[in-house]
C-alpha atoms as a PDB file:
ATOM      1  CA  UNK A   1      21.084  -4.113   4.810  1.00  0.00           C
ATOM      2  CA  UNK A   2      22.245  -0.598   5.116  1.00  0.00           C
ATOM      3  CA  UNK A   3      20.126   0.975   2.436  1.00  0.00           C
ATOM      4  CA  UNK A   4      17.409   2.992   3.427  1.00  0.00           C
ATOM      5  CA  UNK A   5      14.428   3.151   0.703  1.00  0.00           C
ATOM      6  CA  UNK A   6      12.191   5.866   0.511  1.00  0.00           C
ATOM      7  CA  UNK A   7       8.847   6.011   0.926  1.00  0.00           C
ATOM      8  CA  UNK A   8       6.679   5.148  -2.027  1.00  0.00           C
ATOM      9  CA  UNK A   9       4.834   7.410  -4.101  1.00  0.00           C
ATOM     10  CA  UNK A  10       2.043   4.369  -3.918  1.00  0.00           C
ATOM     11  CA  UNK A  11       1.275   1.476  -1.901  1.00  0.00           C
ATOM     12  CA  UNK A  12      -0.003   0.118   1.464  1.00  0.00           C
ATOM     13  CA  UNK A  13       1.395   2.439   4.451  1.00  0.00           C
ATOM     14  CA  UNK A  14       0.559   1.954   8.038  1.00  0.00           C
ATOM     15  CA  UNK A  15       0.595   5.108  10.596  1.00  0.00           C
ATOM     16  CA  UNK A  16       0.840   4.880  14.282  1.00  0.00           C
ATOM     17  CA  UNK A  17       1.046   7.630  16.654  1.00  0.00           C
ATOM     18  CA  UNK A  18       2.281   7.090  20.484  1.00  0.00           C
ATOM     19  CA  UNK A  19       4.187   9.120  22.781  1.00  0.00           C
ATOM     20  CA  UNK A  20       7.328   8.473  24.572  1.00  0.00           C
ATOM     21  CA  UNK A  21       6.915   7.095  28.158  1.00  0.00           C
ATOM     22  CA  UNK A  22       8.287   6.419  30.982  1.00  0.00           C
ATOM     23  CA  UNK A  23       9.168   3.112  30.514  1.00  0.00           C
ATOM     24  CA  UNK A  24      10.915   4.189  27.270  1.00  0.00           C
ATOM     25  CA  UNK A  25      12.994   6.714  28.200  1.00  0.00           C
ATOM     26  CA  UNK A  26      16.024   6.784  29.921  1.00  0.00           C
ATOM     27  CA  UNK A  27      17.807   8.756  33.217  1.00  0.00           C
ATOM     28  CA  UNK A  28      18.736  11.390  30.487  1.00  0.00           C
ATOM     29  CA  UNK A  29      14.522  11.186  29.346  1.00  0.00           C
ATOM     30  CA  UNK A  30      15.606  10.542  25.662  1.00  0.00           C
ATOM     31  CA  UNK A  31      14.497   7.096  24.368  1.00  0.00           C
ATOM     32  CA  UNK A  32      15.857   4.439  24.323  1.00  0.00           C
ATOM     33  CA  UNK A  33      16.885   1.587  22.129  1.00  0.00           C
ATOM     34  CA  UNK A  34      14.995  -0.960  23.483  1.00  0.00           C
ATOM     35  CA  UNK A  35      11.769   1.329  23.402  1.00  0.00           C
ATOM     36  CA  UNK A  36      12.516   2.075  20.005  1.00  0.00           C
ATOM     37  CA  UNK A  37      12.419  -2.254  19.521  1.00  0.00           C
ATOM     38  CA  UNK A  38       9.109  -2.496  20.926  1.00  0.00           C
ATOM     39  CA  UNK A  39       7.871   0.439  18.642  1.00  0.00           C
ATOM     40  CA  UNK A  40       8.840  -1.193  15.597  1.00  0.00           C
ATOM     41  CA  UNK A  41       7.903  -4.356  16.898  1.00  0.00           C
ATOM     42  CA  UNK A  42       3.902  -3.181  17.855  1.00  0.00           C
ATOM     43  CA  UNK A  43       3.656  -1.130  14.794  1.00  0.00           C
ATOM     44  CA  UNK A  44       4.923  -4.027  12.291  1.00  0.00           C
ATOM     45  CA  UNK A  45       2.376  -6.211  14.492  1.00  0.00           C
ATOM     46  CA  UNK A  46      -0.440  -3.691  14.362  1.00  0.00           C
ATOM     47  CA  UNK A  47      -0.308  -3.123  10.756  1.00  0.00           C
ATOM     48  CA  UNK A  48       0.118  -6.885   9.831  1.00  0.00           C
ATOM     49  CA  UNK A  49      -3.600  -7.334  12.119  1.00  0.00           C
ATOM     50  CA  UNK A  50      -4.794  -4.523  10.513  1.00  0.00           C
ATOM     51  CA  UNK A  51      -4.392  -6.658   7.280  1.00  0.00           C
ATOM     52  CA  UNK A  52      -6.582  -9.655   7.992  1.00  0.00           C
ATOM     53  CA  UNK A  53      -4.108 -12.132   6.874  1.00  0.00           C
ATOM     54  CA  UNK A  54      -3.379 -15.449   8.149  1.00  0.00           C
ATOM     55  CA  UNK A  55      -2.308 -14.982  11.958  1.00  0.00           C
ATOM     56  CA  UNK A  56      -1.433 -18.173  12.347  1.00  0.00           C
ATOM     57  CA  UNK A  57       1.811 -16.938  10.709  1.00  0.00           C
ATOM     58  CA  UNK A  58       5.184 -15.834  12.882  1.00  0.00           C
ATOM     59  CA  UNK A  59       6.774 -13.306  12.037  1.00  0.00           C
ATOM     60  CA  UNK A  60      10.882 -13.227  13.113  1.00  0.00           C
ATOM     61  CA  UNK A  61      13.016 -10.349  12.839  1.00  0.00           C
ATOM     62  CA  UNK A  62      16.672 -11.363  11.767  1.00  0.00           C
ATOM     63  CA  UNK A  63      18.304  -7.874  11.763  1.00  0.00           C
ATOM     64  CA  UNK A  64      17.435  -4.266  12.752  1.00  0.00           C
ATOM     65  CA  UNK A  65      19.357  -1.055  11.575  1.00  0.00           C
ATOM     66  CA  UNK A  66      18.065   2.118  13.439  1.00  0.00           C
ATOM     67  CA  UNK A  67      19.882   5.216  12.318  1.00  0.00           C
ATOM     68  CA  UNK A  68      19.366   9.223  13.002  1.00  0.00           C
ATOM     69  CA  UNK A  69      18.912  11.072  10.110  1.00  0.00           C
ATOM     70  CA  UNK A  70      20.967  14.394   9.276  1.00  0.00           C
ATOM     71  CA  UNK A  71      19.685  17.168  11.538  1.00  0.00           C
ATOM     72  CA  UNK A  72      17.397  14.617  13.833  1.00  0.00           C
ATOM     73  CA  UNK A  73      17.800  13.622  17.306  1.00  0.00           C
ATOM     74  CA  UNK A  74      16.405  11.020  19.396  1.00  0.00           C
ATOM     75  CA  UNK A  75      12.762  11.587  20.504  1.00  0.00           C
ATOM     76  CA  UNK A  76      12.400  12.302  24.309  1.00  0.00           C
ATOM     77  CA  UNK A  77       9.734  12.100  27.328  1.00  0.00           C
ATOM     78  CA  UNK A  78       6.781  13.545  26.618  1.00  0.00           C
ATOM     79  CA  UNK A  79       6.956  13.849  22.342  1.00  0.00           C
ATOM     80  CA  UNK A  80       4.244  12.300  20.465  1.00  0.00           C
ATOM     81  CA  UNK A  81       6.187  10.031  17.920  1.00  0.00           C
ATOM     82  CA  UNK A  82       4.324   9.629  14.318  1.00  0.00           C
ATOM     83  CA  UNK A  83       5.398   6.014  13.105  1.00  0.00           C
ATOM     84  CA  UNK A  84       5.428   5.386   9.903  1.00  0.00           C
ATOM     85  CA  UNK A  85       5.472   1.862   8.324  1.00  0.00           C
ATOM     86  CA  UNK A  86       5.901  -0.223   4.898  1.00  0.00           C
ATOM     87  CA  UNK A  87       7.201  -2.869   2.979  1.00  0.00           C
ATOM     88  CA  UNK A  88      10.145  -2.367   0.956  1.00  0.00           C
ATOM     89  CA  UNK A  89      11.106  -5.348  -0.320  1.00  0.00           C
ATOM     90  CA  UNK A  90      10.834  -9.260  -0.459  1.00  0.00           C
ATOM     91  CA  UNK A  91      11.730 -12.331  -1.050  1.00  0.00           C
ATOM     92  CA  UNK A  92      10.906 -16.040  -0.562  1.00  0.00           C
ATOM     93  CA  UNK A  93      10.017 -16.383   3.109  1.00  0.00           C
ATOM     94  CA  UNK A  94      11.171 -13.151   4.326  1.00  0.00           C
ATOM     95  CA  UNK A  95      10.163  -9.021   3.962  1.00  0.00           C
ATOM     96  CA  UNK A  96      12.084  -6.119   4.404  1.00  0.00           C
ATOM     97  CA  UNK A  97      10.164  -3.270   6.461  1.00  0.00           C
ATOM     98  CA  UNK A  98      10.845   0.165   6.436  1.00  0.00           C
ATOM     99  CA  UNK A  99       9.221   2.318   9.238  1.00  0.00           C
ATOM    100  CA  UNK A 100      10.417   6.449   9.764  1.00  0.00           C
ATOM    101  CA  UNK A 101       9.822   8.466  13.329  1.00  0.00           C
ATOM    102  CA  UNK A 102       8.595  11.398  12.982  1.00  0.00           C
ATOM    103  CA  UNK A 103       8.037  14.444  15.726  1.00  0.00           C
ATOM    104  CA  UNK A 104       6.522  17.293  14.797  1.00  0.00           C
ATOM    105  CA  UNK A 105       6.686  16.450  11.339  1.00  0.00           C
ATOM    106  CA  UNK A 106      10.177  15.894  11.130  1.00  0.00           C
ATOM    107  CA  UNK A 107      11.671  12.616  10.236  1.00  0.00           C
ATOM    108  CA  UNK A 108      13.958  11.914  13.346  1.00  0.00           C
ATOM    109  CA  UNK A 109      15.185   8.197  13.115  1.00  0.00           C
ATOM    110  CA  UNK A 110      14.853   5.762  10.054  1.00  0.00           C
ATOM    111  CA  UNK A 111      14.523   1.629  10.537  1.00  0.00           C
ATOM    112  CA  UNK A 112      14.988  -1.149   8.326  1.00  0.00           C
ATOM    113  CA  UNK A 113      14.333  -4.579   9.563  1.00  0.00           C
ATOM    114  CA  UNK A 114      14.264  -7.588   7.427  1.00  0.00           C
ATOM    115  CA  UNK A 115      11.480 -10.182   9.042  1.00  0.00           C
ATOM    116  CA  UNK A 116      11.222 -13.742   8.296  1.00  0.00           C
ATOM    117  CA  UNK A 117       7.724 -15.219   7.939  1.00  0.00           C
ATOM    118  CA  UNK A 118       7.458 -19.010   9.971  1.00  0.00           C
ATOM    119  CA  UNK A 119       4.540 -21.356  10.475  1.00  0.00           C
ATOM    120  CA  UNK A 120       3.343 -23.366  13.614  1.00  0.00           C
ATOM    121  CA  UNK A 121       6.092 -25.610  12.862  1.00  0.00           C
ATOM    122  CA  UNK A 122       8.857 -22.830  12.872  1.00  0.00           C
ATOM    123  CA  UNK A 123       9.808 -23.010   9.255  1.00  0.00           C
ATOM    124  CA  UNK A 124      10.015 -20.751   7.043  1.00  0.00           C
ATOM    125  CA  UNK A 125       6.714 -20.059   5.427  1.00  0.00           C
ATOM    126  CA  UNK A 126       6.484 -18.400   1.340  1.00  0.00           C
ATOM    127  CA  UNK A 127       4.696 -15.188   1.371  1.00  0.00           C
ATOM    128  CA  UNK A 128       1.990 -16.253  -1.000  1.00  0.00           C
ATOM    129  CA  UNK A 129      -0.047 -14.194  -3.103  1.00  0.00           C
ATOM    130  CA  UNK A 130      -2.208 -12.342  -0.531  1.00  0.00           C
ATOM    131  CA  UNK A 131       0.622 -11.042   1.117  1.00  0.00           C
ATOM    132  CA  UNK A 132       2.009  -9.561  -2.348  1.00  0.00           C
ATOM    133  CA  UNK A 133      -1.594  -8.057  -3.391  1.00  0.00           C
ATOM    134  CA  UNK A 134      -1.435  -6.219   0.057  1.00  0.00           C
ATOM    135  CA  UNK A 135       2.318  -5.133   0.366  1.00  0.00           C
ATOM    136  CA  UNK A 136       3.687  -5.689  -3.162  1.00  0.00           C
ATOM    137  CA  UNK A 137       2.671  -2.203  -4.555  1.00  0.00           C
ATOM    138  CA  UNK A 138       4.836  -0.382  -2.073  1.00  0.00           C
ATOM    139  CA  UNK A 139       7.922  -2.880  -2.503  1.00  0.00           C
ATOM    140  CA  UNK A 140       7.522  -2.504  -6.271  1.00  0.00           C
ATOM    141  CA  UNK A 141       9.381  -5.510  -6.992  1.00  0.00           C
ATOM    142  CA  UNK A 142      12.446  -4.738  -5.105  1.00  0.00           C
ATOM    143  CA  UNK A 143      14.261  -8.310  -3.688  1.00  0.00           C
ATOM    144  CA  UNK A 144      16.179  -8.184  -1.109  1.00  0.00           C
ATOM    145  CA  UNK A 145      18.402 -11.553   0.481  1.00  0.00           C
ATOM    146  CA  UNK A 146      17.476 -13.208   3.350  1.00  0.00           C
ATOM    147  CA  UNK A 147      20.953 -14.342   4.387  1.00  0.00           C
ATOM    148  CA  UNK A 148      22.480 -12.352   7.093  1.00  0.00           C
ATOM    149  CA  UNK A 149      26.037 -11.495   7.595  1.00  0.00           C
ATOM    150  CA  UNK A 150      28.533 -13.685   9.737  1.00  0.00           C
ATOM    151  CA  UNK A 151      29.034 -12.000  13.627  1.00  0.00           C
ATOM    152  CA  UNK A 152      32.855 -10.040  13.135  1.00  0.00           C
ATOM    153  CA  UNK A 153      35.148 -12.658  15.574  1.00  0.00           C
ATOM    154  CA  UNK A 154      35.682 -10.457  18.482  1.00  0.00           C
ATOM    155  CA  UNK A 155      39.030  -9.901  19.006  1.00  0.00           C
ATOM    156  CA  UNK A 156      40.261  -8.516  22.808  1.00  0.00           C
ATOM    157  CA  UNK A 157      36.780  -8.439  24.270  1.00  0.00           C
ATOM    158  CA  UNK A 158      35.420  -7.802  27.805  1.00  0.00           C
ATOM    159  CA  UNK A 159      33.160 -10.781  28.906  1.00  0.00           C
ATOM    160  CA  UNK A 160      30.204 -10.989  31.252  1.00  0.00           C
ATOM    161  CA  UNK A 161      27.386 -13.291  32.607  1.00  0.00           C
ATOM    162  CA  UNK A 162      24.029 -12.078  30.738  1.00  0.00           C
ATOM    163  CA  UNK A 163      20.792 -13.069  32.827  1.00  0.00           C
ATOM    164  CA  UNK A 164      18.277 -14.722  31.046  1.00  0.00           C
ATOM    165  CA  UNK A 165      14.840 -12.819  32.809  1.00  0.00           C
ATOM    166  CA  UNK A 166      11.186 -14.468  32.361  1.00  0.00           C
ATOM    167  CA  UNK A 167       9.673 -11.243  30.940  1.00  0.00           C
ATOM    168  CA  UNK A 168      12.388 -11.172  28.240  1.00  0.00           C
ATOM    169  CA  UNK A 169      10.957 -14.608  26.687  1.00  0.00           C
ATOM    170  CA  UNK A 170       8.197 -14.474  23.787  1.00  0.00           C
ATOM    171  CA  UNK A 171       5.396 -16.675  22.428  1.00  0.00           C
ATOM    172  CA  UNK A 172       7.496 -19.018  21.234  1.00  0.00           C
ATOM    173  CA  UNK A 173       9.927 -19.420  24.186  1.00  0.00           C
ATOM    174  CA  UNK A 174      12.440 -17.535  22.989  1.00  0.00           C
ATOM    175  CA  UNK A 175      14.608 -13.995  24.125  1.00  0.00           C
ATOM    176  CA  UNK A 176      12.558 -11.610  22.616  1.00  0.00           C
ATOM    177  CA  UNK A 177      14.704  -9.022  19.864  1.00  0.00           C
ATOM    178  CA  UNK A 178      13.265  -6.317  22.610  1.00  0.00           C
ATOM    179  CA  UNK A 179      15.375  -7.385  24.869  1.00  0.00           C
ATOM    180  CA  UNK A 180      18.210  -8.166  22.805  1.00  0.00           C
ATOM    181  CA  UNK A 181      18.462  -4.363  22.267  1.00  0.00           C
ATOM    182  CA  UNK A 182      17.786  -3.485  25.862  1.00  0.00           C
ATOM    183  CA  UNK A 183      21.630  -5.294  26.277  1.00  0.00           C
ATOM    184  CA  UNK A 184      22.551  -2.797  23.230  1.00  0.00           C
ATOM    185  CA  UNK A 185      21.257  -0.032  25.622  1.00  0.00           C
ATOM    186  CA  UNK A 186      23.154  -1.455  28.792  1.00  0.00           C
ATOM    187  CA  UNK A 187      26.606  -1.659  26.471  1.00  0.00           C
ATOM    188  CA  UNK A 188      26.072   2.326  25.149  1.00  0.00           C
ATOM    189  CA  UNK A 189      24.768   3.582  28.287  1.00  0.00           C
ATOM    190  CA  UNK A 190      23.629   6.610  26.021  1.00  0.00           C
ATOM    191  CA  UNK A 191      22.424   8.117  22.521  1.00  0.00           C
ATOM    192  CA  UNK A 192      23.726   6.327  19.678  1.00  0.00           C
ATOM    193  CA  UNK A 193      24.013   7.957  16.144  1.00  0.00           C
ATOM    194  CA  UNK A 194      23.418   4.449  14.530  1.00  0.00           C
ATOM    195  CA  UNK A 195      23.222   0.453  15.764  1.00  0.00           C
ATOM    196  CA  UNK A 196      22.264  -2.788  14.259  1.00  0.00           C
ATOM    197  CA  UNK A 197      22.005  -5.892  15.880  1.00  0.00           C
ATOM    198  CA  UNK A 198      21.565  -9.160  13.574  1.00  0.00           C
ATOM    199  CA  UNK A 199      20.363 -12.533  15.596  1.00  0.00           C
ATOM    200  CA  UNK A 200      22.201 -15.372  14.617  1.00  0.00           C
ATOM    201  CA  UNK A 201      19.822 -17.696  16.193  1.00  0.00           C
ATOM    202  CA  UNK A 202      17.615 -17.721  18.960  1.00  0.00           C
ATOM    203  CA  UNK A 203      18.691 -17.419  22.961  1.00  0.00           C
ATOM    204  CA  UNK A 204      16.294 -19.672  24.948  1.00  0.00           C
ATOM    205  CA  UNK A 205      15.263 -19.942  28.548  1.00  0.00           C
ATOM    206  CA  UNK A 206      17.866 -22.349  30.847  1.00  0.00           C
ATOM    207  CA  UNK A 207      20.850 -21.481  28.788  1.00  0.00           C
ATOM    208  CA  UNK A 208      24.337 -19.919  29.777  1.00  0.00           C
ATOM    209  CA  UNK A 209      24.688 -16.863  28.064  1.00  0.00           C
ATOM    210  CA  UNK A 210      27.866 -14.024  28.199  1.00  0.00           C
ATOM    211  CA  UNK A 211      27.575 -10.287  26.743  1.00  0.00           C
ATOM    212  CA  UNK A 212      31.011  -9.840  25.602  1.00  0.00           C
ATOM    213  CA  UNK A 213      32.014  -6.017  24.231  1.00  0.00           C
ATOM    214  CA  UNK A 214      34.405  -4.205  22.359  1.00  0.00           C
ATOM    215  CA  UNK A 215      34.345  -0.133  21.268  1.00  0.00           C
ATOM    216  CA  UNK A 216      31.551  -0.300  18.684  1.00  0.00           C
ATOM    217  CA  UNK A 217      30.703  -3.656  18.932  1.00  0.00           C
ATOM    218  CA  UNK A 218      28.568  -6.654  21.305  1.00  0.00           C
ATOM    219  CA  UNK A 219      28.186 -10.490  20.911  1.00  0.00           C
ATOM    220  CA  UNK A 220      25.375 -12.361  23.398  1.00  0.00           C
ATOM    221  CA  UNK A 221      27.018 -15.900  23.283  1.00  0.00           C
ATOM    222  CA  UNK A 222      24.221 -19.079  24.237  1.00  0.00           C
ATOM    223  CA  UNK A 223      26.237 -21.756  25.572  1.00  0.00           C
ATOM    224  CA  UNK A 224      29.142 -20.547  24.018  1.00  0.00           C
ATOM    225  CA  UNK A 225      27.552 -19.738  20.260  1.00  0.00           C
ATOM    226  CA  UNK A 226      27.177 -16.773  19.221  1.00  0.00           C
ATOM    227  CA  UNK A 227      23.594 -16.079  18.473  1.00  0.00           C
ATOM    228  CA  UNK A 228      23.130 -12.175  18.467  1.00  0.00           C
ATOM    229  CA  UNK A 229      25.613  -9.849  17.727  1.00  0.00           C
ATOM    230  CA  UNK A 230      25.279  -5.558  17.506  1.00  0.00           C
ATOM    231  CA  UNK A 231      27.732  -2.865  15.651  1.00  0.00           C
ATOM    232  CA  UNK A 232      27.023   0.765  17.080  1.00  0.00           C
ATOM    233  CA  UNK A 233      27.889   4.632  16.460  1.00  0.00           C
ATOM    234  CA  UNK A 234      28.230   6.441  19.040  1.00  0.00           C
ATOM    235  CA  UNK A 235      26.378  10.006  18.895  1.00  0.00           C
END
């Protein structure tokens, strides 16, 4: 999932415009990767409101790639960040969504996120056809896979104990992807140029879980599985 689709000419697109706070930013006051998480995450649940369709639906985000474009830089304090979002692509159960941030006017970072749609039961749940009359025009028939790629075996890594917080839990009881990335942000400790974290499965409240590292890369291990891994450029 490293391709990057443009915007359509045509097609549903959602806009959002918020400005960097303090809880986004870091000690350096440029934001971070967890703030951009929640960003993408409100905007993709905003727009998906916005919609009318069934909210009894769950919507699960397997894997994230957030990347600066040439001549960007990561918004900081104080900007007002235009986000926007659309479909580009589906497939069974699952969307792709594409969402640009903008300052000024100027496309700064790009996303692509491919989301998985669940019911109350926590399968996987087919789009249907009033999903594709609303989002098919802009994802124009482009499929994309819902499989996601095997963690890379780490091979000399540095291990740690990873607390499991309260606030980091969602609706359905599990480690929110927000916090997920704020580990990401803990293992860069600054700017990236590009990072993707994939989720393997979900973390959930009581278990044991160890944030192991290597240059570039991060594993969150539940009770010894793997079930989130990350691959970063530094800036």
């Amino acid at each position: 999932m490293t391709e990057l689709p443009p915007l359509p000419d045509q097609g549903r697109r959602y806009i959002h415009r918020r400005r960097v706070r303090l809880s986004d930013a870091g000690p350096d006051g440029i934001l971070r990767l967890d703030g951009v998480a929640r960003y993408l995450q409100d905007v993709a649940s905003d727009d998906w409101a916005e919609t009318g369709l069934d909210t009894s639906k769950i919507w699960v985000v397997r894997r994230t790639l957030v990347r600066v474009t040439d001549g960007g830089r990561w918004p900081v304090l104080g900007e007002q960040i235009t986000l926007t979002t659309w479909c580009s692509g589906t497939g069974r159960a699952w969307a792709e969504r594409r969402t640009s941030l903008e300052v000024d006017g100027t496309t700064m970072v790009e996303t692509v996120a491919l989301w998985v749609s669940l019911d109350r039961s926590g399968r996987p749940s087919r789009l249907g056809e009033l999903f594709h009359a609303v989002y098919g025009e802009a994802a124009d028939g482009r499929r994309v896979t819902g499989r996601v790629p095997a963690a890379p075996p780490p091979t000399d890594p540095q291990k740690r104990s990873w607390l499991i917080r309260h606030s980091d839990l969602d609706v359905v009881g599990h480690v929110n992807n927000a916090a997920v990335w704020a580990a990401v942000t803990e293992v860069v400790g600054g700017p990236v140029a590009s990072a993707a974290v994939t989720h393997h499965g979900a973390v959930e409240e009581g278990q044991s879980v160890s944030l192991l590292t290597e240059p570039g890369r991060m594993w969150l291990l539940a009770d010894g599985e793997v079930k989130a891994s990350a691959e970063y450029e530094p800036a």
